[in-house]
N, C-alpha and C. Protein backbone atom coordinates (compact mmCIF):
# COMPACT_ATOMS: atom_id res chain seq x y z
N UNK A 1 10.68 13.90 15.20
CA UNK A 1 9.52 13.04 15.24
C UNK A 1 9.75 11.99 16.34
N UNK A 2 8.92 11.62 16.76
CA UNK A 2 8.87 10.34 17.99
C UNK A 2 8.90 9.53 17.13
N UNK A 3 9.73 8.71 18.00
CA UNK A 3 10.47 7.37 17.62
C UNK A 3 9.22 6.08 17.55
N UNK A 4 8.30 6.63 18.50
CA UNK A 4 7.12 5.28 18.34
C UNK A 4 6.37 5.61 17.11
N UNK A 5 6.64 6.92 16.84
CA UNK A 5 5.55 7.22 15.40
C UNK A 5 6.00 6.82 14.20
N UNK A 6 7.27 7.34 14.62
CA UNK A 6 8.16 6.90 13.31
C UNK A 6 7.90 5.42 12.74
N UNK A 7 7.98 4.61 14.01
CA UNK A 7 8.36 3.01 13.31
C UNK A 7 6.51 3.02 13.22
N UNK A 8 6.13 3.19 13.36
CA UNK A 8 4.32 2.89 13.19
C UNK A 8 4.59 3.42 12.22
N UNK A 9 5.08 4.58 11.38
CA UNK A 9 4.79 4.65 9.77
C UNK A 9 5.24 4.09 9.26
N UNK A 10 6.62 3.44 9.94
CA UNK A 10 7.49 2.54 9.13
C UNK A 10 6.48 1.37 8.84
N UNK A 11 5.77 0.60 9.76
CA UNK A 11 5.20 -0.92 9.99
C UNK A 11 3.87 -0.66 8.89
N UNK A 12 3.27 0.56 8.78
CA UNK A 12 2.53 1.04 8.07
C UNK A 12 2.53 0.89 6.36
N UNK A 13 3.47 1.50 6.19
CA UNK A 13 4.13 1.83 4.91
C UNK A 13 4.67 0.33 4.60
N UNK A 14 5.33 -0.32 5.01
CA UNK A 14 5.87 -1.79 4.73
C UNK A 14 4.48 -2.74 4.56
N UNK A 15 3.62 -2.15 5.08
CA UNK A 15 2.12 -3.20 5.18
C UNK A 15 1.58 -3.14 3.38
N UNK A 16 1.52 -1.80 3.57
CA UNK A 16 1.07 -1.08 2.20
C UNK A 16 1.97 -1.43 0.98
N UNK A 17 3.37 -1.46 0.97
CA UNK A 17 4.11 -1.97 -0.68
C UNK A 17 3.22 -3.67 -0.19
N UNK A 18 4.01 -4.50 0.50
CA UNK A 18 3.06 -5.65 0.82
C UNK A 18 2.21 -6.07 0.27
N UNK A 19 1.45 -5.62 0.08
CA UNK A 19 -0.06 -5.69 -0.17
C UNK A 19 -0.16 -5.43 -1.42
N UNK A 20 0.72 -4.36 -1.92
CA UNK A 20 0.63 -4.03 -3.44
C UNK A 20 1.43 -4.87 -4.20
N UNK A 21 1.82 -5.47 -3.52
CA UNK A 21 3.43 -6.22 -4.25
C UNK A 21 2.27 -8.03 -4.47
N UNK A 22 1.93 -8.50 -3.11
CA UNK A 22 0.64 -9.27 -3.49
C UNK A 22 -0.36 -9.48 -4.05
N UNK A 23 -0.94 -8.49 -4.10
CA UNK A 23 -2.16 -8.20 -5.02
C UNK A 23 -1.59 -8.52 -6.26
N UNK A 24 -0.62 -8.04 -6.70
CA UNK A 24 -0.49 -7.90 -8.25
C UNK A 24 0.57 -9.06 -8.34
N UNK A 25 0.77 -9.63 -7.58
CA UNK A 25 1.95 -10.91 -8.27
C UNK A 25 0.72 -12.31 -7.81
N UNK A 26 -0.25 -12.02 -6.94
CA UNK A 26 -0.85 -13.33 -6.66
C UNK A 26 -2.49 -13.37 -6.88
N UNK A 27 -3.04 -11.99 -6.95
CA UNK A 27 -3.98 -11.50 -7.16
C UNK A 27 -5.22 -12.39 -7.86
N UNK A 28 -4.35 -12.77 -9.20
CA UNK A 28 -5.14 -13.63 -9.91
C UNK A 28 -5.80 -15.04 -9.14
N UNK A 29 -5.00 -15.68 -8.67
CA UNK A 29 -5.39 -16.61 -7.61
C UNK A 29 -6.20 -16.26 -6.55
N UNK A 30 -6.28 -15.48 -6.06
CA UNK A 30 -7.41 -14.85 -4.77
C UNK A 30 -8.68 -14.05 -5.54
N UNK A 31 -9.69 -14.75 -5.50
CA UNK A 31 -11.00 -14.09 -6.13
C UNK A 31 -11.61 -12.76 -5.25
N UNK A 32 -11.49 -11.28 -5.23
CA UNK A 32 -11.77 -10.69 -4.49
C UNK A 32 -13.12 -10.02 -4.89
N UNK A 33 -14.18 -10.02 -4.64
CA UNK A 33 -15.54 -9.86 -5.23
C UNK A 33 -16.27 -9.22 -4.02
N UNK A 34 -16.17 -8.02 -4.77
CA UNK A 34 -16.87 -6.26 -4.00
C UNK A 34 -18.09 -6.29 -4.04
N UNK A 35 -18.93 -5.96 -3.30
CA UNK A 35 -20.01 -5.53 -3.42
C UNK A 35 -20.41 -4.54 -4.37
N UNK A 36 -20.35 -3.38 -4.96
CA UNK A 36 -19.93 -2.29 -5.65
C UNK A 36 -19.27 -2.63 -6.74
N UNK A 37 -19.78 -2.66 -8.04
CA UNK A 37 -18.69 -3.01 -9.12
C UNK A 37 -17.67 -1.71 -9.57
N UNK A 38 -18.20 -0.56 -9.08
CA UNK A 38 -17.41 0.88 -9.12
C UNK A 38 -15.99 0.80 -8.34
N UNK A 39 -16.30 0.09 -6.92
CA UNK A 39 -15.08 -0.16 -5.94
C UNK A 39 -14.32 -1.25 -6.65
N UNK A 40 -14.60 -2.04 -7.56
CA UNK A 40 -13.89 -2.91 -8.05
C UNK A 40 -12.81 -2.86 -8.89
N UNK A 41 -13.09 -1.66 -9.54
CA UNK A 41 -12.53 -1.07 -10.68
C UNK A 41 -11.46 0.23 -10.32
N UNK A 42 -11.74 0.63 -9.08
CA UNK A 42 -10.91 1.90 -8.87
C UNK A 42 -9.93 1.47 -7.40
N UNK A 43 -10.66 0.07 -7.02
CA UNK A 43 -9.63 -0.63 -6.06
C UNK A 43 -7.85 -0.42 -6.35
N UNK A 44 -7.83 -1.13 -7.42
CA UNK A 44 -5.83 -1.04 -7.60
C UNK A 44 -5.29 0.30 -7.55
N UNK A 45 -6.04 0.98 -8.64
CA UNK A 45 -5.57 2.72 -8.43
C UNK A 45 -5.39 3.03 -6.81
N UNK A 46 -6.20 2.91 -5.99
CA UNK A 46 -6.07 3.11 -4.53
C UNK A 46 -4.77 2.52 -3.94
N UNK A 47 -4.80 1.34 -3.96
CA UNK A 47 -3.50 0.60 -3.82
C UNK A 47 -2.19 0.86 -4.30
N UNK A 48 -2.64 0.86 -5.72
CA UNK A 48 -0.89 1.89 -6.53
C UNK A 48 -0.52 3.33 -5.66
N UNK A 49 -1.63 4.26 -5.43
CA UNK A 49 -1.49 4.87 -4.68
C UNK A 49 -0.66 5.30 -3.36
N UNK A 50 -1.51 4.07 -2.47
CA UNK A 50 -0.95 4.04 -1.43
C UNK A 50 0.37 3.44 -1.63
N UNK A 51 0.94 2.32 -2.17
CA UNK A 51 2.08 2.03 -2.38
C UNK A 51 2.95 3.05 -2.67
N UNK A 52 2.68 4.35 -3.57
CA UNK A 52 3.52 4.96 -3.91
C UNK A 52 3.76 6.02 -2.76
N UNK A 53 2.88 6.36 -2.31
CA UNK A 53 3.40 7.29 -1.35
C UNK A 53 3.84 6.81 -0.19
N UNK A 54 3.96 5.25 0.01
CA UNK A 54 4.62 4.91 1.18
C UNK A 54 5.99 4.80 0.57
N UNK A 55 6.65 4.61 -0.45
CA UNK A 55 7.38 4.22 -1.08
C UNK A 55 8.14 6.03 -1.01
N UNK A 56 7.48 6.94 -1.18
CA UNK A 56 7.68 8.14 -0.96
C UNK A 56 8.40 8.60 0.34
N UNK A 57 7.62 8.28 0.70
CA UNK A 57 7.89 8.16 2.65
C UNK A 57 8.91 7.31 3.57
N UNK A 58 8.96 6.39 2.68
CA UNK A 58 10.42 5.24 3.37
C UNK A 58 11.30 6.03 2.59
N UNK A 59 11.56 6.08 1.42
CA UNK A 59 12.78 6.38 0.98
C UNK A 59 13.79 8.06 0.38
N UNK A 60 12.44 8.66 -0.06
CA UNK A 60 13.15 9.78 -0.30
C UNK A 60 12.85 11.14 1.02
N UNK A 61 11.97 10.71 2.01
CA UNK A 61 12.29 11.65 3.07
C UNK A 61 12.70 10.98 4.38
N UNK A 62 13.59 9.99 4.05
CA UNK A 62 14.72 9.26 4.90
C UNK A 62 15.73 10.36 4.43
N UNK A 63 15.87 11.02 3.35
CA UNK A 63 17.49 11.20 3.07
C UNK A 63 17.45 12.76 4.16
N UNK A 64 15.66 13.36 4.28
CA UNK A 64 16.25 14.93 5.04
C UNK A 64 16.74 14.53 6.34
């Protein structure tokens, strides 16, 4: 893999726990109010999501 891609998934993936790690430790304090009350509700699932598969991606296909 190229080395510029690589660290762009790296900077990627570090954005994404980030964000998940914020949301849910500060979340309560930041009023985030969707247009869509459907997107409101299926927002975190998206986020757990993405967290997990970056979390996927930094660490257990570092080891191949």
């Amino acid at each position: 893999m190229n080395k510029t891609l690589r660290n762009i998934i790296l900077i990627i993936c570090i954005i994404f726990i980030l964000w998940f790690i914020g949301y849910f430790l500060v979340g309560d304090f930041i009023n985030l109010e969707f247009e869509k009350k459907k997107f409101s509700h299926i927002f975190p699932k998206i986020l757990t999501f993405l967290a997990a598969v970056s979390i996927y991606v930094l660490f257990i296909k570092k080891k191949k």
